[in-house]
Protein backbone atom coordinates (compact mmCIF):
# COMPACT_ATOMS: atom_id res chain seq x y z
CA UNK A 1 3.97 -4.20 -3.18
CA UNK A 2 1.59 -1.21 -2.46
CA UNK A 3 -2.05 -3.28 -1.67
CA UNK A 4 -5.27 -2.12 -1.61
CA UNK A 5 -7.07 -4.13 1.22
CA UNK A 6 -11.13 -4.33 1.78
CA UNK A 7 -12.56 -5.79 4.17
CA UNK A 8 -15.05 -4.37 6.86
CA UNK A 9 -14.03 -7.20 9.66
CA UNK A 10 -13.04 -4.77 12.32
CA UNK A 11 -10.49 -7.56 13.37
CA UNK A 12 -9.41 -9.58 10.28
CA UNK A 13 -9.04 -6.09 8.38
CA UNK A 14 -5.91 -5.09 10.61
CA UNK A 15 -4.34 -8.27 11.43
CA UNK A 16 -4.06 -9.02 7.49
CA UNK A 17 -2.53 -5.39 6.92
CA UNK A 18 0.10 -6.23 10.06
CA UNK A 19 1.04 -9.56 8.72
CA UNK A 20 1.10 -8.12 5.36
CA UNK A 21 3.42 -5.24 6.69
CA UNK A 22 5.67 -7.82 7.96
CA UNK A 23 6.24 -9.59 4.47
CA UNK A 24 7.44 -5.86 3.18
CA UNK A 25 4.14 -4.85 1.45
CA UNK A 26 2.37 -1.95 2.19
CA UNK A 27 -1.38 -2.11 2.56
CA UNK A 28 -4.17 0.53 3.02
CA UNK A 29 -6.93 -0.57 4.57
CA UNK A 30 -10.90 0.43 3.89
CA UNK A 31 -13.56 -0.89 5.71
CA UNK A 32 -16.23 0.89 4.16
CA UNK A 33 -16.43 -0.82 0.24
CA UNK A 34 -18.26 1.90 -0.61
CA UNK A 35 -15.20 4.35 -0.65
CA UNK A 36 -13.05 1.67 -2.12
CA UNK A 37 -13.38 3.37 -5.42
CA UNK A 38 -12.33 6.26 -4.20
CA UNK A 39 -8.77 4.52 -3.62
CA UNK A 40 -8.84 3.08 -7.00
CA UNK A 41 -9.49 6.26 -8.60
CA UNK A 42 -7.07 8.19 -6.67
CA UNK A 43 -4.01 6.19 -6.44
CA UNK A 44 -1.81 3.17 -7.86
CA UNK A 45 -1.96 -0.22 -6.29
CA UNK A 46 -0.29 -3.46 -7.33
CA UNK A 47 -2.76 -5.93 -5.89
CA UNK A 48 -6.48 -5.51 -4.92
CA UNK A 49 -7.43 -7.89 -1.92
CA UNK A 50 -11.37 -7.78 -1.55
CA UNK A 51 -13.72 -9.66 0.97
CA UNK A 52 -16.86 -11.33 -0.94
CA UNK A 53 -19.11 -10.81 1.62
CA UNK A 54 -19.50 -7.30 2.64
CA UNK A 55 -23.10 -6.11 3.81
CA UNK A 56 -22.85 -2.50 1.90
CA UNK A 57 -20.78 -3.38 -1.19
CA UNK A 58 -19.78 -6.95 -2.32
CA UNK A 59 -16.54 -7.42 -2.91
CA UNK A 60 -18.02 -9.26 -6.47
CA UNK A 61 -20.05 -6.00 -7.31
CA UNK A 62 -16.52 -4.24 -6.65
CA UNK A 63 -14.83 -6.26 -8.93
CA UNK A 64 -16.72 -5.73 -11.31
CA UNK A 65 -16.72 -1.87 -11.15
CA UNK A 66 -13.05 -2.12 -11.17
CA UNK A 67 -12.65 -3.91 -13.90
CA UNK A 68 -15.59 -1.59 -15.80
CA UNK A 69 -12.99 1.12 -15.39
CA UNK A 70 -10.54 -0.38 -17.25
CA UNK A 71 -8.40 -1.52 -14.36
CA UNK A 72 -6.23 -4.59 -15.20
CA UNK A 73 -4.66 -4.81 -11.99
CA UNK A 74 -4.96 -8.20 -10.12
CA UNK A 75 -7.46 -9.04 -7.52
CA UNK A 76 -7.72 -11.51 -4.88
CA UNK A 77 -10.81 -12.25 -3.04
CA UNK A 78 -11.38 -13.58 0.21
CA UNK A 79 -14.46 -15.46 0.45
CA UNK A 80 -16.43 -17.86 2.59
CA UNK A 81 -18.15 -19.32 -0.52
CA UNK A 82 -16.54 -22.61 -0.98
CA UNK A 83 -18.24 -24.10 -3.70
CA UNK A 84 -17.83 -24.65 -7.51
CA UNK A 85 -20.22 -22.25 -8.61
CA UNK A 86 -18.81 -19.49 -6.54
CA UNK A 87 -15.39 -19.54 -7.53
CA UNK A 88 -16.05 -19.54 -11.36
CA UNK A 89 -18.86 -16.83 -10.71
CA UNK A 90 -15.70 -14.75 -8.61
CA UNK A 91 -13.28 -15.70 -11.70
CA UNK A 92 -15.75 -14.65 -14.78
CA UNK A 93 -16.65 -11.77 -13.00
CA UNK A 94 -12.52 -10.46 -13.26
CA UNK A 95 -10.75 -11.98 -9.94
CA UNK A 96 -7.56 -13.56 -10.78
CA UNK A 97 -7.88 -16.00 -7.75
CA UNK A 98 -9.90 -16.23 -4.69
CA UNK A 99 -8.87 -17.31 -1.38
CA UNK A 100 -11.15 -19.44 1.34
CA UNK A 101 -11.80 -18.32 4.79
CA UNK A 102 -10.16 -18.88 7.63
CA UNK A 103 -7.35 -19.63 6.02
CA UNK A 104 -3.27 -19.73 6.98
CA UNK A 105 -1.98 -16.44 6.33
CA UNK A 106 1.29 -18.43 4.57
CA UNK A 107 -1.11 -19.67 1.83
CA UNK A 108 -2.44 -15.42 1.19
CA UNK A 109 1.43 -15.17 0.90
CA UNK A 110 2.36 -17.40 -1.17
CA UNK A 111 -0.70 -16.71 -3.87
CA UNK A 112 0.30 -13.32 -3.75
CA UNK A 113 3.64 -14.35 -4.47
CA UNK A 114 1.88 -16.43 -7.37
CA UNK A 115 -0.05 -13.56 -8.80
CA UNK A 116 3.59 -11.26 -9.25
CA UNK A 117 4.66 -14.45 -11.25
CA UNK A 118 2.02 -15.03 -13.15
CA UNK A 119 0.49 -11.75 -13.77
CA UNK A 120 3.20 -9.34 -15.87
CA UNK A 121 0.94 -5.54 -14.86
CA UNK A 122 2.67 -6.21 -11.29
CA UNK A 123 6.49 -5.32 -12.91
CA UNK A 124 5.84 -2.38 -14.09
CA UNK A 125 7.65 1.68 -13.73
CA UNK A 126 5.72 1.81 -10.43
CA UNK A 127 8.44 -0.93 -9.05
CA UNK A 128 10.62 2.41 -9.17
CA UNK A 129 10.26 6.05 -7.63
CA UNK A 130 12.49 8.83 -8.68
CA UNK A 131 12.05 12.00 -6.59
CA UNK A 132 14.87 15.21 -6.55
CA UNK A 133 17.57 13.09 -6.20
CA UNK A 134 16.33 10.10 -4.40
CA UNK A 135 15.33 6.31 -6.12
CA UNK A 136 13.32 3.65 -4.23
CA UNK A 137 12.98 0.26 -5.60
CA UNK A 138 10.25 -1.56 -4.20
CA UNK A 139 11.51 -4.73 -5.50
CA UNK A 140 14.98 -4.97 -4.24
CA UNK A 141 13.94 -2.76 -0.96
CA UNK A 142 16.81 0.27 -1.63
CA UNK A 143 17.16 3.35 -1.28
CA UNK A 144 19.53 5.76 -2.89
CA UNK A 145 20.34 9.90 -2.67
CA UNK A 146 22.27 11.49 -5.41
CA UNK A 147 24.01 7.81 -5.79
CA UNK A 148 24.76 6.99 -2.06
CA UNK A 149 22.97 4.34 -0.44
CA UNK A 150 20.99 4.89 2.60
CA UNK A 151 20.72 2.11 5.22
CA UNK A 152 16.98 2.35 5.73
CA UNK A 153 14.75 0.17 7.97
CA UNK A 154 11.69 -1.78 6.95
CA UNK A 155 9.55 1.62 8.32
CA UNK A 156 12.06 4.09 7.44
CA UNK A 157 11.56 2.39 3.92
CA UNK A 158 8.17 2.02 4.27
CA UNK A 159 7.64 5.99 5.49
CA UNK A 160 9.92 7.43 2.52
CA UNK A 161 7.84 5.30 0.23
CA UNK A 162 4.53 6.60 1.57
CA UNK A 163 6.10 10.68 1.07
CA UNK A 164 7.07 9.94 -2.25
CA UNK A 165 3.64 8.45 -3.68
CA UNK A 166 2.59 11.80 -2.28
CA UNK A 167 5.20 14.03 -3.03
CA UNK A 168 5.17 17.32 -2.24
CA UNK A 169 1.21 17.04 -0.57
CA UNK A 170 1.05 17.24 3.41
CA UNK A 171 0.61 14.48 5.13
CA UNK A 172 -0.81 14.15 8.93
CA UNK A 173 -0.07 11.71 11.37
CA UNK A 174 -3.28 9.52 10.73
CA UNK A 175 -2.76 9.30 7.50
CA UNK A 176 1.24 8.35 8.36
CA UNK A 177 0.05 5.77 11.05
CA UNK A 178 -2.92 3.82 9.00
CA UNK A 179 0.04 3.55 6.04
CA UNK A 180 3.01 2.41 7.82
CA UNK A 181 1.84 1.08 11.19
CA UNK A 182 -2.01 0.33 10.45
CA UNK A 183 -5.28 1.81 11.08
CA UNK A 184 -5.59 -0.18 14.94
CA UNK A 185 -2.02 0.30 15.66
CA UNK A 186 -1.47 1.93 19.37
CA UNK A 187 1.46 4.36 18.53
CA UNK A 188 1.77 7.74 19.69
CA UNK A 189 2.00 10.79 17.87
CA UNK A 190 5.41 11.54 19.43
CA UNK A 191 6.57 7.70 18.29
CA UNK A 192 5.69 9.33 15.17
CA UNK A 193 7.46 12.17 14.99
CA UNK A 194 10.92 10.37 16.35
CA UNK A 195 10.42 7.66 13.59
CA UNK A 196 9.93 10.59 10.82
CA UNK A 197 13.29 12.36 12.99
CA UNK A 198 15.17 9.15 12.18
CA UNK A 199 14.41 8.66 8.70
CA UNK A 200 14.92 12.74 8.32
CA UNK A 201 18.65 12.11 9.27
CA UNK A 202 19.48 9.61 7.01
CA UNK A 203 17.91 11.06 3.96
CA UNK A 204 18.64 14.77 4.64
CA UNK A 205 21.83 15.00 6.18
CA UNK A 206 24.97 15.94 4.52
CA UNK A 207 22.52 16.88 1.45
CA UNK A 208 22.62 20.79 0.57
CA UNK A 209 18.83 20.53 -0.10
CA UNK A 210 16.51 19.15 2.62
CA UNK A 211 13.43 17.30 1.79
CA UNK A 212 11.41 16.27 4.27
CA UNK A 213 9.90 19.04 5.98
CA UNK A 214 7.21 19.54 9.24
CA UNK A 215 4.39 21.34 8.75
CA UNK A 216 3.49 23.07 12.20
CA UNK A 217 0.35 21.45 13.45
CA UNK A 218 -0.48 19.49 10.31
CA UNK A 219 2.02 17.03 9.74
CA UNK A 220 4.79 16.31 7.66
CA UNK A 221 5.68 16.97 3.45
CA UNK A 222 8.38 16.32 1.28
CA UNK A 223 9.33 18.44 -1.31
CA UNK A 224 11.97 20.66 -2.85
CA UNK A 225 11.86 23.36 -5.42
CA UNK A 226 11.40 22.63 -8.63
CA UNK A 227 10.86 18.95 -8.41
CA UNK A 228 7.34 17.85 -8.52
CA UNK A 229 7.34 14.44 -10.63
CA UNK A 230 6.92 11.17 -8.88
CA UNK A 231 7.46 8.45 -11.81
């Protein structure tokens, strides 16, 4: 699942987009609620995970902007707020659940495995990416070219699937890192580069038409004439 995490605990924020990253979601992480919207608005998530108690933002007032934009997907929040009264408040307000801290990160598993049960808006065409050629399933974690299956790894999967939400648009190694490895993680650029190297062999070779391409001194892009369509 593609996750939109917020929470501005400098240390809780990345540990819950590693351990997410482990159970074969992908997770962006904001700190700063008050460019969350600027995620919502600008790209697709399956699952909105937002911290109650955040000094610039709440994660409440959040909600509630999300779901004033017509936004039906499901949120989870993380709160501290343990009684009666705050829950409801959390749950009239538009959260689909809410989550107590400090908690055990098998229970934030397992009610996000709850939520894709319960809540239909998470199987939707976004489960699926055609791009020239290529299909990703998020579901069933597979990858195939023109037909042929390529044997990807969790971040070879997890890279492709971050160039195809943003096909054909150049990408730089920040970006590449805070998506696939997380915003703390201590990777190099050059661990970078031999992971994209990697994942460039198995999805471009013995293909007439290569697709992922490096843009000197930017970063990477994938693309190829005439396809443009990410669906």
């Amino acid at each position: 699942m593609h996750i939109l995490l917020v929470e501005d605990d400098p240390k809780l924020g990345p540990l819950i987009q590693y351990k997410l990253s482990q159970e074969y979601h992908t997770v962006e992480w904001v700190s700063d609620p008050e460019l969350a919207m600027e995620y919502v608005q600008q790209t697709h998530y399956d699952l909105y995970i937002l911290d109650w108690m955040m000094p610039k933002k709440s994660g409440l007032k959040l909600c509630e902007e999300i779901r004033a934009s017509n936004d039906q997907t499901p949120i989870l929040m993380l709160t501290a707020r343990d009684a009666i009264d705050d829950r409801v408040t959390g749950l009239n307000r538009g959260a689909d659940d809410y989550l107590v801290k400090p908690f055990a990160f098998e229970e934030l598993f397992a009610r996000i495995h709850a939520l894709t049960r319960r809540i239909p808006v998470f199987m939707n065409q976004e489960q699926t990416c055609e791009y020239a050629g290529i299909t990703l399933n998020r579901l069933t974690h597979e990858v195939y070219r023109e037909g042929q299956l390529l044997p990807l790894t969790k971040k070879e999967f997890q890279l492709l699937d971050f160039f195809l939400r943003h096909a054909e648009k150049v990408l730089n190694r920040d970006q590449i890192v805070n998506y696939v490895w997380g915003l703390d993680a201590t990777i190099t650029p050059n661990a970078v580069d031999a992971a994209i190297k990697l994942l460039r062999k198995k999805v471009d070779d013995g293909f007439p038409h290569k697709l992922i391409h490096n843009v000197r001194g930017v970063g990477y892009r994938l693309y190829v004439a005439g396809e443009n369509e990410c669906v």
